[in-house]
Protein backbone atom coordinates (compact mmCIF):
# COMPACT_ATOMS: atom_id res chain seq x y z
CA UNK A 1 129.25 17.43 -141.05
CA UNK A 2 126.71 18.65 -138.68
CA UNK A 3 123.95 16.65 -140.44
CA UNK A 4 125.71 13.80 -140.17
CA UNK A 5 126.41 14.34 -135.94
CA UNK A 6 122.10 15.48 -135.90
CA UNK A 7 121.16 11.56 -137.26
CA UNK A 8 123.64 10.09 -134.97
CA UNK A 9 121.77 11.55 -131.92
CA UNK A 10 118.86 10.82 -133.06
CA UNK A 11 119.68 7.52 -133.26
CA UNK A 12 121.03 7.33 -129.88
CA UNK A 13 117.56 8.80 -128.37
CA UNK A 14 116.02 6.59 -130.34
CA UNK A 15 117.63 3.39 -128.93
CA UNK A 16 117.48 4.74 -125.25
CA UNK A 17 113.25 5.49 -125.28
CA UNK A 18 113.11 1.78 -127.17
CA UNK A 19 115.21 0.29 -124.20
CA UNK A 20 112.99 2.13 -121.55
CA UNK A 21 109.65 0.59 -123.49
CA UNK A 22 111.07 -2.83 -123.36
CA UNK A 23 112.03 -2.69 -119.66
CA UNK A 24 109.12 -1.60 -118.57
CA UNK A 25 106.88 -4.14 -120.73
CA UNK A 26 108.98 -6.94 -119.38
CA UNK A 27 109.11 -5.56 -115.44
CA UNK A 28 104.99 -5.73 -116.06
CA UNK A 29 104.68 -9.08 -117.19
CA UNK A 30 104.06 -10.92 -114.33
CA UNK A 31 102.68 -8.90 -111.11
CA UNK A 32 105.13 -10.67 -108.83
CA UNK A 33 107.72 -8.96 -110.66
CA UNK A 34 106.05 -5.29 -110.50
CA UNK A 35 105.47 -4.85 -106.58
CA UNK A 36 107.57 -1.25 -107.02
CA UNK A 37 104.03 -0.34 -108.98
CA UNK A 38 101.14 0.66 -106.36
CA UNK A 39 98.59 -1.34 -107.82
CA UNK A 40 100.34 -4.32 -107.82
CA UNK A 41 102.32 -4.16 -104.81
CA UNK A 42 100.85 -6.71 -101.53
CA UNK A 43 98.88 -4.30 -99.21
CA UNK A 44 96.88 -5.01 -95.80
CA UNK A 45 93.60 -3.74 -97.02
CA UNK A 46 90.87 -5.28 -97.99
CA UNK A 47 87.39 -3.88 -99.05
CA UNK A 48 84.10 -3.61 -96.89
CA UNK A 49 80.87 -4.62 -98.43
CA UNK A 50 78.08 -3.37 -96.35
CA UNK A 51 74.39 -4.49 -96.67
CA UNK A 52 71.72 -3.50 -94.37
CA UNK A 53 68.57 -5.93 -92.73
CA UNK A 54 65.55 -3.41 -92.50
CA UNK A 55 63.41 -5.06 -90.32
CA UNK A 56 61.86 -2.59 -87.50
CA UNK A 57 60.40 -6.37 -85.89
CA UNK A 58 62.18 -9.84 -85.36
CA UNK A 59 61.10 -12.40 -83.39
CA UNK A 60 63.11 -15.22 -81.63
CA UNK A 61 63.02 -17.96 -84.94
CA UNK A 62 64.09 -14.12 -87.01
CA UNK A 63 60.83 -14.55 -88.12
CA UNK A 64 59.15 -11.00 -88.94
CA UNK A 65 55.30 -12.33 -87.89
CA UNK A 66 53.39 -8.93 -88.43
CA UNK A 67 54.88 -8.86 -92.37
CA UNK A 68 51.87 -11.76 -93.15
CA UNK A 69 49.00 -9.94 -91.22
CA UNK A 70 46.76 -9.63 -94.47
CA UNK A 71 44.17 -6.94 -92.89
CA UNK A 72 47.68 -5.13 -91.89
CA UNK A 73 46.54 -1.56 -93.71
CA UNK A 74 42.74 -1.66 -93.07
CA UNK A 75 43.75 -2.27 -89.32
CA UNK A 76 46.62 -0.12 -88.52
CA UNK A 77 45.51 2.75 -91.81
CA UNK A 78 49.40 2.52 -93.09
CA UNK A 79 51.77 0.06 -94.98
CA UNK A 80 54.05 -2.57 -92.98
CA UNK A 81 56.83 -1.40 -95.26
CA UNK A 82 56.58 2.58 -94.06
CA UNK A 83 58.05 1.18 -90.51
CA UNK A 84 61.22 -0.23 -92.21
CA UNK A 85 63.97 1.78 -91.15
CA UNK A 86 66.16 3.77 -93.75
CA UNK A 87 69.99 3.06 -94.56
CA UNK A 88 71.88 5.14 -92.57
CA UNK A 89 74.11 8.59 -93.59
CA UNK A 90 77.96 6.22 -92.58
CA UNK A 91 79.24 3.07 -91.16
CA UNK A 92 81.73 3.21 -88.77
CA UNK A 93 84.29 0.21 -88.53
CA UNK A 94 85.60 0.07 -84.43
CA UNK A 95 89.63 -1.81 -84.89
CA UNK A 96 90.61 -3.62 -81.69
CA UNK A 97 93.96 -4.85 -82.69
CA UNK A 98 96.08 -7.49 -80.37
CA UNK A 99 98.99 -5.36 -80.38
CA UNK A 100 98.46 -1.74 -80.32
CA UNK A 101 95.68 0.87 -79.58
CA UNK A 102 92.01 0.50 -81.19
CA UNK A 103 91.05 2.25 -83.88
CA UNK A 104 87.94 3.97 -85.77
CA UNK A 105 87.67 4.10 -89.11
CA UNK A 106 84.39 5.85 -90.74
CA UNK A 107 83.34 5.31 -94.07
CA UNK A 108 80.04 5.51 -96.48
CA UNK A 109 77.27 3.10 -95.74
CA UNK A 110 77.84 0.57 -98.59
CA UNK A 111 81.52 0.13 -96.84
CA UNK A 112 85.05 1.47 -98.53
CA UNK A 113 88.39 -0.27 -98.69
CA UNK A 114 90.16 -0.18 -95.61
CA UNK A 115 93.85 -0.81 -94.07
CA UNK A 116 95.02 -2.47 -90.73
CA UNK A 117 97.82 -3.30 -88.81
CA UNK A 118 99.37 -6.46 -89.87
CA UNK A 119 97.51 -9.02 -87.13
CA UNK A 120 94.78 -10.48 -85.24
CA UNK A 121 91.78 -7.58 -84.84
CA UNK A 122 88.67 -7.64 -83.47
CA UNK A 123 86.61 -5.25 -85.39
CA UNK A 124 82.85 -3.88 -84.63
CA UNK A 125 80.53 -2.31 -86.97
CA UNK A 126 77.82 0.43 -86.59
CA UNK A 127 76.48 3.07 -88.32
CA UNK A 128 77.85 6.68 -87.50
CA UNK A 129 74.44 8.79 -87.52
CA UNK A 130 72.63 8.76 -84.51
CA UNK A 131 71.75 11.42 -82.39
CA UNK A 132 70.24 9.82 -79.44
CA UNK A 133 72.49 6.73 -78.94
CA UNK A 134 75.32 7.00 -76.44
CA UNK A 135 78.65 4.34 -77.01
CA UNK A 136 79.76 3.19 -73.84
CA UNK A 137 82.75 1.00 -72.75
CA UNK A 138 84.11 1.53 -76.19
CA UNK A 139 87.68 1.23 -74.61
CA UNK A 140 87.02 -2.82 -75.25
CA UNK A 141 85.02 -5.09 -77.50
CA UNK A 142 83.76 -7.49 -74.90
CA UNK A 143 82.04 -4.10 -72.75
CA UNK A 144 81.62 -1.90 -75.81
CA UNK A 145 77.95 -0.71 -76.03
CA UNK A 146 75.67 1.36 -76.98
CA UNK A 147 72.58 2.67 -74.72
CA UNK A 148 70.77 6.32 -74.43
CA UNK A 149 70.03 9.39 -72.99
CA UNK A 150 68.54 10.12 -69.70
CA UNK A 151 64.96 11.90 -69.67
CA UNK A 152 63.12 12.96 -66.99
CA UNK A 153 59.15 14.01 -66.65
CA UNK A 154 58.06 15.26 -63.17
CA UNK A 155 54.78 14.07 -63.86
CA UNK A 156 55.67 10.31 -64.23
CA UNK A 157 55.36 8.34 -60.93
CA UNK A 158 57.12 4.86 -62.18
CA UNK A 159 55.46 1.12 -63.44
CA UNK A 160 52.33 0.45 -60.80
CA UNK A 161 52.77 -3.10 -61.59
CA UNK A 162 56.52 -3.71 -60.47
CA UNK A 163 57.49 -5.72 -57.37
CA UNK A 164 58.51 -3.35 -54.49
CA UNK A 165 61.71 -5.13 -54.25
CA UNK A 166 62.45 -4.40 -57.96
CA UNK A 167 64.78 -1.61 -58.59
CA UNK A 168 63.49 1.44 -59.81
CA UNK A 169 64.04 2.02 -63.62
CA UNK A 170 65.74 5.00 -64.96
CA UNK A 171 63.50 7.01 -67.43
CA UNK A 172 66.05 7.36 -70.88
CA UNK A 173 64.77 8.94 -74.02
CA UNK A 174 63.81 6.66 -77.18
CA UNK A 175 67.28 5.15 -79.06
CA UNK A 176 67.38 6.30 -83.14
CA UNK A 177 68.18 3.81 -85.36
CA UNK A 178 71.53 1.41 -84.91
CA UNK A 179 72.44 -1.49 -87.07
CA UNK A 180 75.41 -3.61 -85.73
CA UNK A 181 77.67 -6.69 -86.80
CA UNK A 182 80.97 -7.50 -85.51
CA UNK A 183 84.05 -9.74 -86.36
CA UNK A 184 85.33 -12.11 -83.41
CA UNK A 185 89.09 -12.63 -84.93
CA UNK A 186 90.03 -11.13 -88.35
CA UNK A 187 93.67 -11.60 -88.98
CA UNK A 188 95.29 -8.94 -91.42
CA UNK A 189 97.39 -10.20 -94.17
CA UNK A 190 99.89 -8.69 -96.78
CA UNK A 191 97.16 -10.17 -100.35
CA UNK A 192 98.20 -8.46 -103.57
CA UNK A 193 94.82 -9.00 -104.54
CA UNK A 194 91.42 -7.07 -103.24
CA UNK A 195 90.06 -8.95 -100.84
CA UNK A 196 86.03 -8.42 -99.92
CA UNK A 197 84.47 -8.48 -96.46
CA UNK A 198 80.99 -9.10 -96.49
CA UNK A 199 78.93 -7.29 -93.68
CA UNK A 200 75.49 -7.65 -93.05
CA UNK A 201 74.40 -5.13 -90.86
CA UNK A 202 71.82 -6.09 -88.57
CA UNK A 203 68.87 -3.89 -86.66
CA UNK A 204 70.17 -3.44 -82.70
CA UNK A 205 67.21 -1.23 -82.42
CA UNK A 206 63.23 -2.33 -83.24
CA UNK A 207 60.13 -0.40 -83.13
CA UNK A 208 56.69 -1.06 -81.59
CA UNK A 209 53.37 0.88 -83.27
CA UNK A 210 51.06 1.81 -79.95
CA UNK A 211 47.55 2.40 -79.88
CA UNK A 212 45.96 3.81 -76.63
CA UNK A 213 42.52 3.01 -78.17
CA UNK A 214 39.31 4.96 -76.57
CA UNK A 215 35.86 4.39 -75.89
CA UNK A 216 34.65 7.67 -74.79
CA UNK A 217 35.86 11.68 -74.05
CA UNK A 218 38.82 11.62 -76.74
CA UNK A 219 36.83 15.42 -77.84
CA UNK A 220 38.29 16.44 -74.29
CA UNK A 221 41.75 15.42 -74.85
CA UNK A 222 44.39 17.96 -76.10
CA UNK A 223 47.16 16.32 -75.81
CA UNK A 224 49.01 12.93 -75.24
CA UNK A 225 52.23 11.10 -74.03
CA UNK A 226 53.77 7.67 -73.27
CA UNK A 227 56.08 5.81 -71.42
CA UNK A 228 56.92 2.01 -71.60
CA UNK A 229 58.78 0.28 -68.95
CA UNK A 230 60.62 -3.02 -68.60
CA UNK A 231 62.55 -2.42 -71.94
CA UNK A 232 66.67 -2.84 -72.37
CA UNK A 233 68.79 0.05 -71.00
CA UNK A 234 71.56 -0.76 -73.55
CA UNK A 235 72.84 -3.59 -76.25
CA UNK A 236 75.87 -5.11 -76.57
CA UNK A 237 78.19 -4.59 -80.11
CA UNK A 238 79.78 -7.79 -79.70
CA UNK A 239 76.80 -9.91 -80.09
CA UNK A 240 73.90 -8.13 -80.45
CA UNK A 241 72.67 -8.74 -76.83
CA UNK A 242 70.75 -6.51 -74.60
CA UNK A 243 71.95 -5.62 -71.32
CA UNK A 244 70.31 -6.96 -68.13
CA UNK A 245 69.35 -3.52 -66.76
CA UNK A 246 65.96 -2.40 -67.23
CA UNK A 247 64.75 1.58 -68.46
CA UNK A 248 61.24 3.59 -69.03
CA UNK A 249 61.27 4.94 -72.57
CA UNK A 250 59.73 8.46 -72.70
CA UNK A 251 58.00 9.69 -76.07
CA UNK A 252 55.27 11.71 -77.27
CA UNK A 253 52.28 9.99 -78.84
CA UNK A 254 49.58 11.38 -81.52
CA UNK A 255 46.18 12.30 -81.29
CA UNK A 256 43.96 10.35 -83.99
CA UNK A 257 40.72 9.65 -84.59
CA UNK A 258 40.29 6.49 -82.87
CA UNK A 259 42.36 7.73 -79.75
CA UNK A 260 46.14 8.01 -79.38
CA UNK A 261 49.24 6.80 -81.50
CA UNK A 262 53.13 5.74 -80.64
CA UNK A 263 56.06 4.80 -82.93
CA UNK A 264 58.16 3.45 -80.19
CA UNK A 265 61.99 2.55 -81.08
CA UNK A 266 63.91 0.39 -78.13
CA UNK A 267 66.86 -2.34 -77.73
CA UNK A 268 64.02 -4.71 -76.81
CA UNK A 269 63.41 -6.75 -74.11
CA UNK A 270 66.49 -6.84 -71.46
CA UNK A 271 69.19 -9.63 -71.17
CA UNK A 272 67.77 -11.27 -74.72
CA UNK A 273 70.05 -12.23 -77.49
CA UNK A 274 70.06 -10.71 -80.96
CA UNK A 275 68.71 -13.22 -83.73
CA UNK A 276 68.11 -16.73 -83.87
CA UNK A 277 68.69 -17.72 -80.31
CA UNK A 278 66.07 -18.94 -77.17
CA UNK A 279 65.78 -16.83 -74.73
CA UNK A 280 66.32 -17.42 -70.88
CA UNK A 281 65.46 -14.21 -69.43
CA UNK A 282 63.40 -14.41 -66.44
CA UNK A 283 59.61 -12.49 -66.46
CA UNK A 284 59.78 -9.33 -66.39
CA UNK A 285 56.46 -6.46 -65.28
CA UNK A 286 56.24 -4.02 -68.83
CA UNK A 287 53.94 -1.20 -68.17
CA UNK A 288 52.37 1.15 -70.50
CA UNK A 289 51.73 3.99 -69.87
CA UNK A 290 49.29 7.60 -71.43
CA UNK A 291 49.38 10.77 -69.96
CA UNK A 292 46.77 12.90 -71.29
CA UNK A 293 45.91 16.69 -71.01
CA UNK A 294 42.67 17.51 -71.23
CA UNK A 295 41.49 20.46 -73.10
CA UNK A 296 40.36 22.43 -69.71
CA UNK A 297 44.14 21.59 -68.07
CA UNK A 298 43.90 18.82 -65.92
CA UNK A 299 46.47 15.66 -66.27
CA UNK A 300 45.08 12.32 -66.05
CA UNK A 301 47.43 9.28 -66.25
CA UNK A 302 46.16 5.81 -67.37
CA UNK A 303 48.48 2.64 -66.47
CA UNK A 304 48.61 -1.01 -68.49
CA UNK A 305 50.13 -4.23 -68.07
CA UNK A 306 51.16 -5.13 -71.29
CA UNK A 307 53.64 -7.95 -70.35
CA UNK A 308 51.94 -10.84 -71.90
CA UNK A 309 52.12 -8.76 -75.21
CA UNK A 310 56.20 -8.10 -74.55
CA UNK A 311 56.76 -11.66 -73.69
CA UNK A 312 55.27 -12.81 -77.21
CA UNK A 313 57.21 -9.46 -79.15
CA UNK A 314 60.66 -9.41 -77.71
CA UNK A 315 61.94 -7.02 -80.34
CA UNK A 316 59.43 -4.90 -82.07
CA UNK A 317 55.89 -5.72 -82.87
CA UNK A 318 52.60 -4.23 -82.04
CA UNK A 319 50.90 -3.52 -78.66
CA UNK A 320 47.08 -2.40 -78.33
CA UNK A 321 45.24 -1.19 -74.96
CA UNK A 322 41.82 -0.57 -75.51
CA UNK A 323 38.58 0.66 -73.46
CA UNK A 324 40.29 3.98 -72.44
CA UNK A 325 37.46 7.08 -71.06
CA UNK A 326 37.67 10.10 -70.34
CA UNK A 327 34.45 11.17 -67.85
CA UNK A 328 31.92 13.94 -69.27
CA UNK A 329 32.71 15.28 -65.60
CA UNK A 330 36.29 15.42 -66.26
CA UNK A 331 36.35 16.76 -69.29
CA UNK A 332 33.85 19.32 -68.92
CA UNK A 333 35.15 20.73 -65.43
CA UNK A 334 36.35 24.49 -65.81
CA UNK A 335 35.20 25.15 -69.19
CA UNK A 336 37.55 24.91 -72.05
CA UNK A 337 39.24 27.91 -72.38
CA UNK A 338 42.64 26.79 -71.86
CA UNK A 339 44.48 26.66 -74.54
CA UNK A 340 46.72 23.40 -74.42
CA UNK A 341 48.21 24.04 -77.74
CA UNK A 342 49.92 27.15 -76.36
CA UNK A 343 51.19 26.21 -73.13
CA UNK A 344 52.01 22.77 -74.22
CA UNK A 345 52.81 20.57 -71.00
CA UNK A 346 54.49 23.78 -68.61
CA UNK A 347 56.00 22.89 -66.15
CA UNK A 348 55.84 19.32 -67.10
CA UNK A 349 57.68 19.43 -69.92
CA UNK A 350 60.43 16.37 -70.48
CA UNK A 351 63.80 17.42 -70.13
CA UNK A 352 66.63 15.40 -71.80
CA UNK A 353 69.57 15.12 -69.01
CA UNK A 354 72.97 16.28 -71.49
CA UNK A 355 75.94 14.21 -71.29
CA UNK A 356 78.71 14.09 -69.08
């Protein structure tokens, strides 16, 4: 008797796991029928494919003119490709939804899959590792922006060539790398399957490689700094546009054999568009300027008009001033027992203003 009750529940367990199988095979069958299973089920996401244009210098046509200069390494002693700048650490994805507060969503450079609001958005897209850049106006994607930090150097008396009427320029430190794209009107949409938003990140910021070439008394020299003026003060994230407003970029420079060296990173030129637009900026006065410190202690300050080479290298390229001296008088005044390398600039260091 109780062998006979043991077959009869198995035979009822049995029948029950075969009846679970079956419903589930048939609930799978079609995926319109299996939305209670997560992978199946209609989500708003969709997936971010992020790809990055390293080009430290673009001209108007997106052109990159220096990239066929064949005498490129014997000239300038390194490769074309060592300016290219690096992918960055993140990406950062800025939501402005119609309905609802905005949004930021970070994620690793190559892009992630991502969810929004059901909707119209207006989404912006930068990378989330700089150190130097400073988002403004990121309340709205028409004003959001990004510019940098202010810098001051006592010793710096402003761009001898500007107009008197012109505005005097702020003096901001050099911008690290940004790479921007944005999309105008993205609506969000319940898709059961992945779909894949291509982004092509493009460079916001561009470098210029600075000679101060010299011609005589570089053995007095001990040290050397720039400043460039006339560049953007900011860039826009909707479009890629610089802002109107004019800064002085501060930056140290190198001493080499032929005279003094500058890897210069800036927005570009102010009020130009981003990519494969004409420009219809007005002229603008770009001075360049090196401070040197002679080995004995004394300052001297050399000035350059550079504008003609700006005009033709809007964002990123190379600028060259040549014929710079240094008198015997000069550099032999005093004797050279002060050590430069000790005191550095004193009590004209550069001072980077901290934020607000």
């Amino acid at each position: 008797m109780i062998k006979v009750i043991f077959k009869r529940n198995v035979t009822r367990i049995a029948t029950a796991f075969a009846l679970v199988a079956m419903t589930a095979l048939s609930s799978c069958e079609h995926k319109d029928l299996c939305f209670d299973h997560d992978s199946h089920s209609p989500k708003y996401k969709f997936r971010v494919e992020a790809t990055y244009q390293q080009e430290w210098e673009i001209r108007s046509d997106g052109s990159t003119d220096w990239k066929n200069f064949s005498a490129w390494v014997d000239t300038y002693g390194m490769q074309y490709d060592d300016l290219r700048p690096l992918i960055p650490a993140g990406l950062r994805m800025h939501d402005f939804p119609a309905l609802g507060p905005s949004d930021m969503i970070n994620m690793p450079a190559q892009g992630d899959v991502v969810g929004l609001r059901p909707g119209k958005h207006q989404l912006l897209f930068y990378n989330n590792d700089t150190e130097y850049i400073v988002f403004d106006d990121m309340y709205s994607y028409a004003a959001a922006k990004a510019t940098t930090r202010t810098r001051t150097r006592a010793s710096f008396l402003g761009n001898p060539f500007q107009k008197q009427t012109d505005a005097k320029e702020p003096t901001v430190a050099m911008p690290d790398m940004l790479y921007g794209n944005f999309n105008e009107e993205y609506t969000s949409e319940r898709t059961v399957e992945e779909t894949v938003m291509p982004v092509t990140m493009h460079p916001l910021v561009f470098k210029y490689l600075v000679r101060y070439e010299f011609s005589k008394g570089l053995q007095y020299v001990g040290l050397v700094r720039g400043a460039l003026s006339g560049m953007a003060s900011a860039v826009y994230l909707n479009s890629g546009r610089t802002s109107a407003e004019a800064a002085t970029l501060l930056y140290d420079c190198t001493l080499q054999q032929w005279g003094a060296q500058a890897i210069v990173t800036s927005f570009g030129v102010p009020d130009y568009p981003n990519g494969y637009y004409t420009s219809t900026r007005a002229p603008r006065s770009h001075a360049l300027n090196l401070e040197v410190r002679l080995k004995n202690g004394i300052i001297k300050n050399f000035y350059f008009d550079v504008s003609d080479q700006i005009a033709k290298q809007p964002q990123g390229g190379v600028i060259v001033v040549k014929g710079i001296e240094i008198s015997d008088e000069d550099g032999k005044h005093g004797g050279s027992g002060f050590d430069v390398n000790v005191d550095g600039w004193g009590e004209f260091e550069d001072v980077d203003m901290p934020l607000k």
